[in-house]
PDB file of N, CA and C in Angstrom:
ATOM      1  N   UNK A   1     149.270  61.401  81.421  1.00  0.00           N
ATOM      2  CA  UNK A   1     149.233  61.293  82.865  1.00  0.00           C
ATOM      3  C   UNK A   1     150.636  61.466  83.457  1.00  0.00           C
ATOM      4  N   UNK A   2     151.533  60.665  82.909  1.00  0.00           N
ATOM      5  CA  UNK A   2     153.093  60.933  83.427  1.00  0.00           C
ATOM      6  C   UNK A   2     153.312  62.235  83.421  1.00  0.00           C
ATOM      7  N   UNK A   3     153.172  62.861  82.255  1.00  0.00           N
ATOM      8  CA  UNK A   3     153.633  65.011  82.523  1.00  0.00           C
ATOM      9  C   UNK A   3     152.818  65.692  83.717  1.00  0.00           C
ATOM     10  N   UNK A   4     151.589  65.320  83.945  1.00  0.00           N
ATOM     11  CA  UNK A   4     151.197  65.484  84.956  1.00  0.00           C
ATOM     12  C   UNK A   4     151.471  65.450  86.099  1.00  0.00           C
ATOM     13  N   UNK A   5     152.110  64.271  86.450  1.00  0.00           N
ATOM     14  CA  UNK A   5     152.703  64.014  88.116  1.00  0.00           C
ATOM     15  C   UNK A   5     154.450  64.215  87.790  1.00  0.00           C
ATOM     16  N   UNK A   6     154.759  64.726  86.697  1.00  0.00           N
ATOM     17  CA  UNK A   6     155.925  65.285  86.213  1.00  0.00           C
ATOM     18  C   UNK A   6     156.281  66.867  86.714  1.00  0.00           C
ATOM     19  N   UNK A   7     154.981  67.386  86.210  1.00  0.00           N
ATOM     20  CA  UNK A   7     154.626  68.869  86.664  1.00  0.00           C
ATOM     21  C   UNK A   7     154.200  69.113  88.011  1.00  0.00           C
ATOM     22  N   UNK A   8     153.508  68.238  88.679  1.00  0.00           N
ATOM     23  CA  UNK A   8     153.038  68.263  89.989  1.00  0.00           C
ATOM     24  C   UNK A   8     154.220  68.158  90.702  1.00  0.00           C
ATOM     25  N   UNK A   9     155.154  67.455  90.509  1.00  0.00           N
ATOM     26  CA  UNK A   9     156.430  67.345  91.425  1.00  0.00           C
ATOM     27  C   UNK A   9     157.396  68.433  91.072  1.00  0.00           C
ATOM     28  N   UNK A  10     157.762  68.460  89.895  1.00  0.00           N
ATOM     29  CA  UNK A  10     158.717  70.082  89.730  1.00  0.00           C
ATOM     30  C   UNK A  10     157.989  71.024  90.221  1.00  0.00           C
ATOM     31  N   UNK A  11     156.670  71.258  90.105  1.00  0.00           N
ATOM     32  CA  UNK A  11     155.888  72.730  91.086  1.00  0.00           C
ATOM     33  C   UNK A  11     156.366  72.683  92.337  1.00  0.00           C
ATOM     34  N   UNK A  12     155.796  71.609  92.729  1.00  0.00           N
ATOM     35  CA  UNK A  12     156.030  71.716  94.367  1.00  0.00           C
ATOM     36  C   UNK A  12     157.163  71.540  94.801  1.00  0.00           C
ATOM     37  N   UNK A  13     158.183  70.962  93.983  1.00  0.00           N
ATOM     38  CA  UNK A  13     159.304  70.933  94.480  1.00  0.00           C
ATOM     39  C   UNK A  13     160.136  72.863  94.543  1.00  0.00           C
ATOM     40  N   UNK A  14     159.645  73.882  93.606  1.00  0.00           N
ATOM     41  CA  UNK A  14     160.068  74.664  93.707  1.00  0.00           C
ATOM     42  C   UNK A  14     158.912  75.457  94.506  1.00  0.00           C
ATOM     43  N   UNK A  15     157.996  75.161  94.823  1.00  0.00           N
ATOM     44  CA  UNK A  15     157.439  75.857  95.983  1.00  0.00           C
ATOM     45  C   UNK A  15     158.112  75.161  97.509  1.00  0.00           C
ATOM     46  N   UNK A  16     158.587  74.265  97.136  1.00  0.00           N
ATOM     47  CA  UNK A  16     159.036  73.484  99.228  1.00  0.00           C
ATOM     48  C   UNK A  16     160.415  74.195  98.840  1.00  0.00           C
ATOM     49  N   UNK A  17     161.144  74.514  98.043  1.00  0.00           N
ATOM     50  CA  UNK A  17     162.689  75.341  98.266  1.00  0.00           C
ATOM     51  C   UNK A  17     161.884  76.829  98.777  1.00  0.00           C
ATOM     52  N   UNK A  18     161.281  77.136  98.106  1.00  0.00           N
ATOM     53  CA  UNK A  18     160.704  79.027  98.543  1.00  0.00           C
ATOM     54  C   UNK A  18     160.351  78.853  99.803  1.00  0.00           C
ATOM     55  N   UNK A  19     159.743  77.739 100.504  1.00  0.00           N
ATOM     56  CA  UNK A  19     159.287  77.586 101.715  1.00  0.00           C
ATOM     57  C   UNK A  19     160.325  76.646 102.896  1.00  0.00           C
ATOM     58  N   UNK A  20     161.019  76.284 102.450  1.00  0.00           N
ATOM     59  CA  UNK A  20     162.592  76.256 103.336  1.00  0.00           C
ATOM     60  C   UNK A  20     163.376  77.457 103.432  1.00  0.00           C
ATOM     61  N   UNK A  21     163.267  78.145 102.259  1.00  0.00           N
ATOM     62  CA  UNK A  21     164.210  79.331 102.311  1.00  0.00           C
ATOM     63  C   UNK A  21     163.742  80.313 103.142  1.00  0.00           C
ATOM     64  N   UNK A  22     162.227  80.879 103.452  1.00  0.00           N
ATOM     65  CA  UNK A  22     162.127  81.493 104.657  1.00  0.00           C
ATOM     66  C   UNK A  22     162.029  80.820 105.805  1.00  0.00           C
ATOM     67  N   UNK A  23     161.296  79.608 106.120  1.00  0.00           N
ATOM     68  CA  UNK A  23     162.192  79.113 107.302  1.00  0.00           C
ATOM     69  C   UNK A  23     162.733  78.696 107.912  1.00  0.00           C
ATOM     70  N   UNK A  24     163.791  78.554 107.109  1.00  0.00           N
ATOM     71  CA  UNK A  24     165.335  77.985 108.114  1.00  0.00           C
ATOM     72  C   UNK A  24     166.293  78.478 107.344  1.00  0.00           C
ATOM     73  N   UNK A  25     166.327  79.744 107.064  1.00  0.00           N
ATOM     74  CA  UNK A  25     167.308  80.455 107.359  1.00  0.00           C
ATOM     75  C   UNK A  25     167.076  82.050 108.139  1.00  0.00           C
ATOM     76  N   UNK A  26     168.723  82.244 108.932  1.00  0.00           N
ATOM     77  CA  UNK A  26     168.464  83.191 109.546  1.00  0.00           C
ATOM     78  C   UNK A  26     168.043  84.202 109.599  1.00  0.00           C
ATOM     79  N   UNK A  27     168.010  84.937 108.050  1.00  0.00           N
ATOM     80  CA  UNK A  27     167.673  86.447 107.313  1.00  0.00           C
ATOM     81  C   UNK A  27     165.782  86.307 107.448  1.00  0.00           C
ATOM     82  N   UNK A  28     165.546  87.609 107.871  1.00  0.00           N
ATOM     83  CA  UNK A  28     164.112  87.906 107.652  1.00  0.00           C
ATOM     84  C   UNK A  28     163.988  87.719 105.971  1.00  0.00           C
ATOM     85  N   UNK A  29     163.296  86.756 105.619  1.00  0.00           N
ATOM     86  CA  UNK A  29     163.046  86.248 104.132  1.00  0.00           C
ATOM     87  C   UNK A  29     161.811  86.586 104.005  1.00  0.00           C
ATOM     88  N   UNK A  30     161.193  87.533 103.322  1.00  0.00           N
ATOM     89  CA  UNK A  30     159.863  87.576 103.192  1.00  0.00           C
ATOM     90  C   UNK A  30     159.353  86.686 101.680  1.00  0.00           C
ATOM     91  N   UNK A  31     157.912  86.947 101.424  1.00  0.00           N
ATOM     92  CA  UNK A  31     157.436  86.456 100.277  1.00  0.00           C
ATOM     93  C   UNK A  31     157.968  86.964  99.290  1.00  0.00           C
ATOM     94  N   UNK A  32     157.837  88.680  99.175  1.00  0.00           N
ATOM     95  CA  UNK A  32     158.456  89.509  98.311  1.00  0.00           C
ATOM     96  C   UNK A  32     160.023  89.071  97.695  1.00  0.00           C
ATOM     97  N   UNK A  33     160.822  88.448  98.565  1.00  0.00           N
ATOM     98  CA  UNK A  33     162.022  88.571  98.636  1.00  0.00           C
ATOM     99  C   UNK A  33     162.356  86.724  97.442  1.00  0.00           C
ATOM    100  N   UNK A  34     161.179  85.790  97.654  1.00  0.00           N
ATOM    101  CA  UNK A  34     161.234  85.026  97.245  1.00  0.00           C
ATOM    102  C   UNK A  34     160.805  85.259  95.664  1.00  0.00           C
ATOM    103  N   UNK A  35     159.443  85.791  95.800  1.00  0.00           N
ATOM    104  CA  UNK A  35     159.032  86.184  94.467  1.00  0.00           C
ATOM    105  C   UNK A  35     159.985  86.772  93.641  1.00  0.00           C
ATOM    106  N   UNK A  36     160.987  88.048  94.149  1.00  0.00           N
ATOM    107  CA  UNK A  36     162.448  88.639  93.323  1.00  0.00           C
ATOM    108  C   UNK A  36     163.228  87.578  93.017  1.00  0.00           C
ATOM    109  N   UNK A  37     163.610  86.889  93.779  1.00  0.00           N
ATOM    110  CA  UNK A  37     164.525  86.034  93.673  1.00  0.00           C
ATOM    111  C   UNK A  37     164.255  84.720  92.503  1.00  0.00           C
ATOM    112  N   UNK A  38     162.865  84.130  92.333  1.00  0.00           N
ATOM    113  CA  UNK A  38     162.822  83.217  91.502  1.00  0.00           C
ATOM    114  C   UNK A  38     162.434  84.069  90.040  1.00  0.00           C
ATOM    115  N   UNK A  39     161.952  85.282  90.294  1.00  0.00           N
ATOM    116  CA  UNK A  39     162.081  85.711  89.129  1.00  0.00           C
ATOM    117  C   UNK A  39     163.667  85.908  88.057  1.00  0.00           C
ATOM    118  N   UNK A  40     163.881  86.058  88.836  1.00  0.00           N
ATOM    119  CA  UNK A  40     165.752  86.535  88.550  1.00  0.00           C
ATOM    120  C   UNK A  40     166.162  85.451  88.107  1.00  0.00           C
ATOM    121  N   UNK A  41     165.856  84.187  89.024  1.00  0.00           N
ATOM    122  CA  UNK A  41     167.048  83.050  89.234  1.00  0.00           C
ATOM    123  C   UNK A  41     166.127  82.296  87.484  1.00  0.00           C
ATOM    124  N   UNK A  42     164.657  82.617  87.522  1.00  0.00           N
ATOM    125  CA  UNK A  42     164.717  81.950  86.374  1.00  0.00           C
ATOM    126  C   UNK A  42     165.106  82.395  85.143  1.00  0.00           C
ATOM    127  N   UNK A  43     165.062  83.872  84.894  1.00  0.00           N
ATOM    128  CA  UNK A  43     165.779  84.458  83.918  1.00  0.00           C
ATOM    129  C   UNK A  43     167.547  84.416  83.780  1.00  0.00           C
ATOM    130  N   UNK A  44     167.898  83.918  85.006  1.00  0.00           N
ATOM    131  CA  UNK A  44     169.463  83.754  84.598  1.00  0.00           C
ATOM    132  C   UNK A  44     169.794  82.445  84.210  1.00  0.00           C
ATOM    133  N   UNK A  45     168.813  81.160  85.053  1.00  0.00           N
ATOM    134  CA  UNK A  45     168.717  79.844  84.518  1.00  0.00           C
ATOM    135  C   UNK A  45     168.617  80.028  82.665  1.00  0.00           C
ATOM    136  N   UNK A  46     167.716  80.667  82.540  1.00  0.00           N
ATOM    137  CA  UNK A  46     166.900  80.858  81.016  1.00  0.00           C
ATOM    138  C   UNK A  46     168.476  81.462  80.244  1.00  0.00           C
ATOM    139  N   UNK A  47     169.085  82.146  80.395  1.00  0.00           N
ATOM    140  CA  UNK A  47     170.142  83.023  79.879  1.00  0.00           C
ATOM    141  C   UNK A  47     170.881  82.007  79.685  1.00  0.00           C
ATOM    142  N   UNK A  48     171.507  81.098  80.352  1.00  0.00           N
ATOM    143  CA  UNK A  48     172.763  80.195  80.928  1.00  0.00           C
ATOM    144  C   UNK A  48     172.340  78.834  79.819  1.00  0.00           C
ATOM    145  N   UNK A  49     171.016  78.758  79.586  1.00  0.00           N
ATOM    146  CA  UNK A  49     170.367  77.420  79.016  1.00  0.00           C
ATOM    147  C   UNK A  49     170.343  76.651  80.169  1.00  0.00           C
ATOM    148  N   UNK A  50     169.713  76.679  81.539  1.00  0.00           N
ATOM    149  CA  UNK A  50     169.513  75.763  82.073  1.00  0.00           C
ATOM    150  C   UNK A  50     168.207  75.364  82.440  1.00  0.00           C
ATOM    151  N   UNK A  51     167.555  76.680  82.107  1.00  0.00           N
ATOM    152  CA  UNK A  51     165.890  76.194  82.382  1.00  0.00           C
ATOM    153  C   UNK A  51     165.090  75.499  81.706  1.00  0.00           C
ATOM    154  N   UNK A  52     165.175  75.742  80.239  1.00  0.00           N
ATOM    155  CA  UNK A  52     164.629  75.224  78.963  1.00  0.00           C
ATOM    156  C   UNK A  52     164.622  73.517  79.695  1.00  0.00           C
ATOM    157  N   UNK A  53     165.708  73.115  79.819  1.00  0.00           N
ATOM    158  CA  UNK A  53     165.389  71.475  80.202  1.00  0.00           C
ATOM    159  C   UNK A  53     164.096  71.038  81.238  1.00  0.00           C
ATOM    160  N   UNK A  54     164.224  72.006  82.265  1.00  0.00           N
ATOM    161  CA  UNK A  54     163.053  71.689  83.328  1.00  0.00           C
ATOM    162  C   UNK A  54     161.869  72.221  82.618  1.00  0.00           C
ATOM    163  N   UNK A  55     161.210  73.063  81.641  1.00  0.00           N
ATOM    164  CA  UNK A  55     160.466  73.615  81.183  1.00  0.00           C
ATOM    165  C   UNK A  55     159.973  71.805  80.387  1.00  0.00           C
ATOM    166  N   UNK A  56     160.942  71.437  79.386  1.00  0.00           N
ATOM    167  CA  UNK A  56     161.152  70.328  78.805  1.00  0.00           C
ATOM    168  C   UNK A  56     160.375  68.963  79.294  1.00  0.00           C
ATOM    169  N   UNK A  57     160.601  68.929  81.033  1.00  0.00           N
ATOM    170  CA  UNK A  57     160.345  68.067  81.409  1.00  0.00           C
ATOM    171  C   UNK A  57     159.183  67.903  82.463  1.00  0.00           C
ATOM    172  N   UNK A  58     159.517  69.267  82.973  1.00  0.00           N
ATOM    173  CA  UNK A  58     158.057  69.181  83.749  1.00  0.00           C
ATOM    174  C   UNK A  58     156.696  70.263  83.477  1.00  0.00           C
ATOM    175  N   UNK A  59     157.133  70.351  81.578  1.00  0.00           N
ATOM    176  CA  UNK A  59     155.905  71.673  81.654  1.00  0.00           C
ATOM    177  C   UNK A  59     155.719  72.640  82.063  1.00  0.00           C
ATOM    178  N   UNK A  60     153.892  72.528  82.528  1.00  0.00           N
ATOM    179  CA  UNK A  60     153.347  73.473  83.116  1.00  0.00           C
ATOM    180  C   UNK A  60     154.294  73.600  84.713  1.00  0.00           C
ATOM    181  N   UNK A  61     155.105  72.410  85.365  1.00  0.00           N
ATOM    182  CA  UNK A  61     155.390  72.742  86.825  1.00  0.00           C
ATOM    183  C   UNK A  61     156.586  73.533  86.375  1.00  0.00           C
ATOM    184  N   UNK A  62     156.980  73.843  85.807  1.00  0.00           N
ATOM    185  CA  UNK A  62     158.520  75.242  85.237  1.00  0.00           C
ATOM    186  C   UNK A  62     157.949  76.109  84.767  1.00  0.00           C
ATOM    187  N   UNK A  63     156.969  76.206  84.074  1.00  0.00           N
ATOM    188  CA  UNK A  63     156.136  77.769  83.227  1.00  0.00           C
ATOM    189  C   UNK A  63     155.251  78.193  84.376  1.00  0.00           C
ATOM    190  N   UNK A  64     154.617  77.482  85.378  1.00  0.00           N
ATOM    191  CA  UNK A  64     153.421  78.278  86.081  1.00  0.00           C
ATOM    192  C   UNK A  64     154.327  78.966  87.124  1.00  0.00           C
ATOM    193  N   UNK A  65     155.693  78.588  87.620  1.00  0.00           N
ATOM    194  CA  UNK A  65     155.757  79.905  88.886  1.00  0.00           C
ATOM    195  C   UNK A  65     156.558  80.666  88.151  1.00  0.00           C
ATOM    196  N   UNK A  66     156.813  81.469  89.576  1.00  0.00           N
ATOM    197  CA  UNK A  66     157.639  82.789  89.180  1.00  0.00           C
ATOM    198  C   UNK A  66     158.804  82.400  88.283  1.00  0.00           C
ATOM    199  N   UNK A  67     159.307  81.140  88.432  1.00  0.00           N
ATOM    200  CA  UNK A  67     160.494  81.364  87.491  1.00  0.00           C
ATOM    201  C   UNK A  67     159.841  80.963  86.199  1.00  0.00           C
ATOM    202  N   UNK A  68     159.223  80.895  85.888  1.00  0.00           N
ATOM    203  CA  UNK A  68     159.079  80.260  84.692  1.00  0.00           C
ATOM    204  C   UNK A  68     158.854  81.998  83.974  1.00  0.00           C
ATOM    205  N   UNK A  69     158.509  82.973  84.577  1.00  0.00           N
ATOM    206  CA  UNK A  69     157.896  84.044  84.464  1.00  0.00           C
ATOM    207  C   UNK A  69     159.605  85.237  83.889  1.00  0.00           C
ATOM    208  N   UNK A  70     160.382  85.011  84.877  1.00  0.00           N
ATOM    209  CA  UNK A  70     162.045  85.301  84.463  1.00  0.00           C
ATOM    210  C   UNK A  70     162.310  84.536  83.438  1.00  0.00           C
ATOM    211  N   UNK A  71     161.842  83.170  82.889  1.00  0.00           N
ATOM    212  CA  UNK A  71     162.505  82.437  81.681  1.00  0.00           C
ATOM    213  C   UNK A  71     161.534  82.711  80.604  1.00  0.00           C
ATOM    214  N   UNK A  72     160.470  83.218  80.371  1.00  0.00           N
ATOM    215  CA  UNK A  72     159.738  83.909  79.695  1.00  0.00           C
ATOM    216  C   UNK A  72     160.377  85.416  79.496  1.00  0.00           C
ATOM    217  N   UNK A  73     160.772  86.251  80.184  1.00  0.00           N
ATOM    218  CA  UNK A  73     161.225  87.673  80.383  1.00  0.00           C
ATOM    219  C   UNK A  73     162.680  86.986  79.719  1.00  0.00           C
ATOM    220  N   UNK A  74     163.144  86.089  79.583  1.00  0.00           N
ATOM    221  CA  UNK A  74     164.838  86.071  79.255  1.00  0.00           C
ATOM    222  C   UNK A  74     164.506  85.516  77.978  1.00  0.00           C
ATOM    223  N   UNK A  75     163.660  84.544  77.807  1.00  0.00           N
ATOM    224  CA  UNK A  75     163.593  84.560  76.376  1.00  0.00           C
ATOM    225  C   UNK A  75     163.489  85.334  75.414  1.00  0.00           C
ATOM    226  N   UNK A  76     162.072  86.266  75.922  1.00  0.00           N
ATOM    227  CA  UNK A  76     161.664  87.261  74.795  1.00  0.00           C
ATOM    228  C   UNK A  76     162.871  88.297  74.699  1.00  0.00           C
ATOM    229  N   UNK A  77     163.438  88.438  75.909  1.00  0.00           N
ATOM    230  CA  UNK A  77     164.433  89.264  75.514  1.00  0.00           C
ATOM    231  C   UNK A  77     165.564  89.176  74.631  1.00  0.00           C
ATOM    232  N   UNK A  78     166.130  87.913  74.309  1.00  0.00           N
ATOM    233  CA  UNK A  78     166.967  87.669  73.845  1.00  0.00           C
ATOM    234  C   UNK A  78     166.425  86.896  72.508  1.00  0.00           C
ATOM    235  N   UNK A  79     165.047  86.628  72.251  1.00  0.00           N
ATOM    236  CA  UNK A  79     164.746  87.135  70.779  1.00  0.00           C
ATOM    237  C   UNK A  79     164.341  88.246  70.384  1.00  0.00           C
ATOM    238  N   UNK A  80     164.454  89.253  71.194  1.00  0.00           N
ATOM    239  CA  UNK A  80     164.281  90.634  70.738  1.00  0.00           C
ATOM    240  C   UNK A  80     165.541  91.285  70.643  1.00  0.00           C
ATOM    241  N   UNK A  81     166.842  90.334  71.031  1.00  0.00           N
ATOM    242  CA  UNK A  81     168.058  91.538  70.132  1.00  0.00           C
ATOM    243  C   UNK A  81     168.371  90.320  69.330  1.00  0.00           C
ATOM    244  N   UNK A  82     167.942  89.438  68.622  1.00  0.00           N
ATOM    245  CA  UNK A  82     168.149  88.682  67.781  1.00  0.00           C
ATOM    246  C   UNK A  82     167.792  89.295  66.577  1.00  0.00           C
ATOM    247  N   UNK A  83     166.325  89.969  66.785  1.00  0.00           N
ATOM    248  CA  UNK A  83     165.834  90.309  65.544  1.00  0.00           C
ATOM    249  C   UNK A  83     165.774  91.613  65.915  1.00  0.00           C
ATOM    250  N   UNK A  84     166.225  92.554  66.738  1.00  0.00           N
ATOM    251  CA  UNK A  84     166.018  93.963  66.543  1.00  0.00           C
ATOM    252  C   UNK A  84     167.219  94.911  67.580  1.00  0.00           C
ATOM    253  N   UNK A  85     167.821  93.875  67.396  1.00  0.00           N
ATOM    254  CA  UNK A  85     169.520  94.492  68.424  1.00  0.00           C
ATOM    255  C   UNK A  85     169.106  95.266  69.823  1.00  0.00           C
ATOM    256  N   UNK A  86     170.569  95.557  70.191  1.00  0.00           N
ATOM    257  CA  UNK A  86     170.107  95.842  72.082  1.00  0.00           C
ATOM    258  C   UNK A  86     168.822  96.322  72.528  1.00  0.00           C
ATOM    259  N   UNK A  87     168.243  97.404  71.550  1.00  0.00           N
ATOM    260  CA  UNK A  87     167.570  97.814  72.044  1.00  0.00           C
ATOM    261  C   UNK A  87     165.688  96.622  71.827  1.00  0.00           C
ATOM    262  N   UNK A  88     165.742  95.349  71.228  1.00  0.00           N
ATOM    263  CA  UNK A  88     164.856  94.720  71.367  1.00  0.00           C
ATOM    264  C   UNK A  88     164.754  94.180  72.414  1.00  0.00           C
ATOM    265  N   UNK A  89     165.953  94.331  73.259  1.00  0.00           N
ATOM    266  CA  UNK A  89     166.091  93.307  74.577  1.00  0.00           C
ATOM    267  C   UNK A  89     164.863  93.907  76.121  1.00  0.00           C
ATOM    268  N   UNK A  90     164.608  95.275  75.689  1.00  0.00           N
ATOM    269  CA  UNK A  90     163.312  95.430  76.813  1.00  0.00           C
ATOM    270  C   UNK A  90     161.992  95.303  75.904  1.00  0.00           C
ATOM    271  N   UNK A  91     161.770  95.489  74.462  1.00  0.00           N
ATOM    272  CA  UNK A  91     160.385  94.864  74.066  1.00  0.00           C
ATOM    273  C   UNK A  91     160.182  93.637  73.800  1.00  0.00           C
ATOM    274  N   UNK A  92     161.307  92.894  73.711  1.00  0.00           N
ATOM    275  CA  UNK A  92     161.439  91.523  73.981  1.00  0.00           C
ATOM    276  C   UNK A  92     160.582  90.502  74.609  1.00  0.00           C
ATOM    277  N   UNK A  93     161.197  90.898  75.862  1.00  0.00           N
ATOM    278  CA  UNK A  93     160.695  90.896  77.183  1.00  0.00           C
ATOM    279  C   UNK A  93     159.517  91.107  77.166  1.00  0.00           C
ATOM    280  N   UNK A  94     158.997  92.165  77.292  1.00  0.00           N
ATOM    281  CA  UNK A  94     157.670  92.915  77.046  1.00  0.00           C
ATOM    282  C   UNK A  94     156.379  92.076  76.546  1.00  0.00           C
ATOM    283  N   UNK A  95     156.998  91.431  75.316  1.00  0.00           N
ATOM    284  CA  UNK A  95     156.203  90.908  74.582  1.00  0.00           C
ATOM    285  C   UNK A  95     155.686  89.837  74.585  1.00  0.00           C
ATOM    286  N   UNK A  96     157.016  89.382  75.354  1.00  0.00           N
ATOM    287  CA  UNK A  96     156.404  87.560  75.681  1.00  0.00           C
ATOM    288  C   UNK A  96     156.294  87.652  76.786  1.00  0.00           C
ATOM    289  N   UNK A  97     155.940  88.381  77.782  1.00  0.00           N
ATOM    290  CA  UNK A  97     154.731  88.177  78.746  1.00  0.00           C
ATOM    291  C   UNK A  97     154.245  89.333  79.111  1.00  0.00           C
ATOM    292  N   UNK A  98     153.147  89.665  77.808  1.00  0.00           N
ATOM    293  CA  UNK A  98     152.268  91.039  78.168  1.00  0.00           C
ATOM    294  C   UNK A  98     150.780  90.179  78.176  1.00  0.00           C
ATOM    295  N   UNK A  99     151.158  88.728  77.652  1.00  0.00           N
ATOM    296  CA  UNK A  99     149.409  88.325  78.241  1.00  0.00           C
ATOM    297  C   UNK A  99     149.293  87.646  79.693  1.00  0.00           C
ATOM    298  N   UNK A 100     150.183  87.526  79.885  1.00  0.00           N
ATOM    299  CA  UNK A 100     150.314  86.649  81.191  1.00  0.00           C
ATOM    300  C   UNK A 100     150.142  87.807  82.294  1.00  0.00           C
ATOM    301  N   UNK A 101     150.931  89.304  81.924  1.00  0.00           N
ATOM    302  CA  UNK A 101     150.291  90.504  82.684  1.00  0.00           C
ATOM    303  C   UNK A 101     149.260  90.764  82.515  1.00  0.00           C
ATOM    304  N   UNK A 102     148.643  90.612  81.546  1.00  0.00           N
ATOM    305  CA  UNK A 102     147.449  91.201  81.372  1.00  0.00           C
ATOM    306  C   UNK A 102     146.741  90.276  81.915  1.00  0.00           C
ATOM    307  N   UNK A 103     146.522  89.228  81.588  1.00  0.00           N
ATOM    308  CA  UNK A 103     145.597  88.374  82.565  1.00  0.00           C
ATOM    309  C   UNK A 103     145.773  88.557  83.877  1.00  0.00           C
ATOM    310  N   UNK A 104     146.670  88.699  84.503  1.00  0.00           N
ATOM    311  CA  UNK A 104     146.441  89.027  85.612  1.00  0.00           C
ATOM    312  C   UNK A 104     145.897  90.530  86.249  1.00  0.00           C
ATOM    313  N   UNK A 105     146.085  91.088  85.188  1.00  0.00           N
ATOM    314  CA  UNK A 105     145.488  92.374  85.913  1.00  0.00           C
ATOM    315  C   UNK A 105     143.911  92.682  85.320  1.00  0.00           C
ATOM    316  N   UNK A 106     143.337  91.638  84.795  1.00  0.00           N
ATOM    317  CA  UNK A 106     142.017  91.389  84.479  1.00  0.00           C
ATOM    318  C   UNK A 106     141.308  90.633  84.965  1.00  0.00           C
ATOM    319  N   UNK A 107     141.798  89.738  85.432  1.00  0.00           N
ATOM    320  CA  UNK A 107     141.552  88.634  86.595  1.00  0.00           C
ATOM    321  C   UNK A 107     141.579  89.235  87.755  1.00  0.00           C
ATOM    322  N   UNK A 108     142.520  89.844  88.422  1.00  0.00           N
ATOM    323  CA  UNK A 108     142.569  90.253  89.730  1.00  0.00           C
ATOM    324  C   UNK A 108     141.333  91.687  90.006  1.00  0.00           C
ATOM    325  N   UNK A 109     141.137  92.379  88.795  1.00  0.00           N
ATOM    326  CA  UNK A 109     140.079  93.187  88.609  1.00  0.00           C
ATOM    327  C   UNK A 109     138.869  92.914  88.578  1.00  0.00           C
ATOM    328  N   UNK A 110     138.834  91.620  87.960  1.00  0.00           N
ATOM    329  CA  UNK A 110     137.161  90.901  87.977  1.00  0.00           C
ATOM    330  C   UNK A 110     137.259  90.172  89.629  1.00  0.00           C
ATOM    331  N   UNK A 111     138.156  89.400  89.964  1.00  0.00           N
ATOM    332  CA  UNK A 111     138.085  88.929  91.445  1.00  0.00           C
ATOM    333  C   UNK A 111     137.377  90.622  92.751  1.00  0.00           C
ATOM    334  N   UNK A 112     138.364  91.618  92.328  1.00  0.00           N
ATOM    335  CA  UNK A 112     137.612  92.840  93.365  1.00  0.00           C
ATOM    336  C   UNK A 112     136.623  93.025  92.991  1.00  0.00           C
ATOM    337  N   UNK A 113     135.871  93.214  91.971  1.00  0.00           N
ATOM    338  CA  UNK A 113     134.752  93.766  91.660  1.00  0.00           C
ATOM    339  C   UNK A 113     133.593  92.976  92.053  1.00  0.00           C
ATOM    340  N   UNK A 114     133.570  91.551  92.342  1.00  0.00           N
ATOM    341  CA  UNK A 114     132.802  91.041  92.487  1.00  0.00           C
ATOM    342  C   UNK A 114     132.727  89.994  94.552  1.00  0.00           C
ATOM    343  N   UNK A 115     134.298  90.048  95.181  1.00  0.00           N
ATOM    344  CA  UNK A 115     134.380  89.763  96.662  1.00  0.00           C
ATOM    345  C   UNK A 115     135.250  90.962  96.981  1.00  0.00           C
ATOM    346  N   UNK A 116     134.359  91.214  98.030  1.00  0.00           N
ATOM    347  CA  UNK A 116     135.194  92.643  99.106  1.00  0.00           C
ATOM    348  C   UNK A 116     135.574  91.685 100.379  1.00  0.00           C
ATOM    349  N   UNK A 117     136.799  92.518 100.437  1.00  0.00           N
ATOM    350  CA  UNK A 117     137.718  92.095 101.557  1.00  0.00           C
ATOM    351  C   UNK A 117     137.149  92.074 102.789  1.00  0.00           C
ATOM    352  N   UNK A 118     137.186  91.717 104.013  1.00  0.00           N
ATOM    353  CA  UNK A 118     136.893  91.762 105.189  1.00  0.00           C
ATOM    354  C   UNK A 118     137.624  92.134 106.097  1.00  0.00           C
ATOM    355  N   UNK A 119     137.204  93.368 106.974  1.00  0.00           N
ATOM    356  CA  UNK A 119     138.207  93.934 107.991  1.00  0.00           C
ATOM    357  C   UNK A 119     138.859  92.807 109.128  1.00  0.00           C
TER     358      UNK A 119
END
């Protein structure tokens, strides 16, 4: 039960920063711009060793968003030039999150096929 309201608070705590950051600040911040950004910021956290701890502590609330998605992409990458030099560093990547793509693009395929949008 504790990892639970462990994870529930690191989620939302990095969803209420994505949602301060577009509004209240001055720059047109879109969604897009957030989604780049935590992807990045978690793969450079992940690079630096700083993510692994929040992963550590709040689970699923560090692996389910976007950053957890950059610290997945920084891991695999950097056990892919561990065991197969520079050039493992894009199948790396690749590899440790080709199910997490794929589910989503099987999921989001079964979601259209079965509710149509409304004008």
């Amino acid at each position: 039960m504790e990892m639970l309201i462990r994870a529930f608070l690191l989620g939302g705590l990095i969803c209420v920063i994505g949602q301060l950051i577009m509004d209240l600040t001055p720059f047109n911040i879109t969604p897009g711009h957030i989604l780049v950004g935590y992807v990045t910021s978690g793969a450079v956290l992940s690079a630096l060793g700083l993510y692994q701890p929040l992963v550590d502590w709040g689970g699923a609330g560090a692996t389910v968003p976007l950053s957890g998605f950059g610290h997945s992409l920084a891991q695999g990458a950097m056990r892919g030039v561990d065991s197969k030099g520079l050039l493992g560093a894009i199948g790396g990547g690749l590899e440790a999150t080709a199910i997490g793509v794929a589910a989503a693009i099987v999921f989001g395929l079964i979601a259209a096929t079965f509710f149509q949008p409304k004008a």
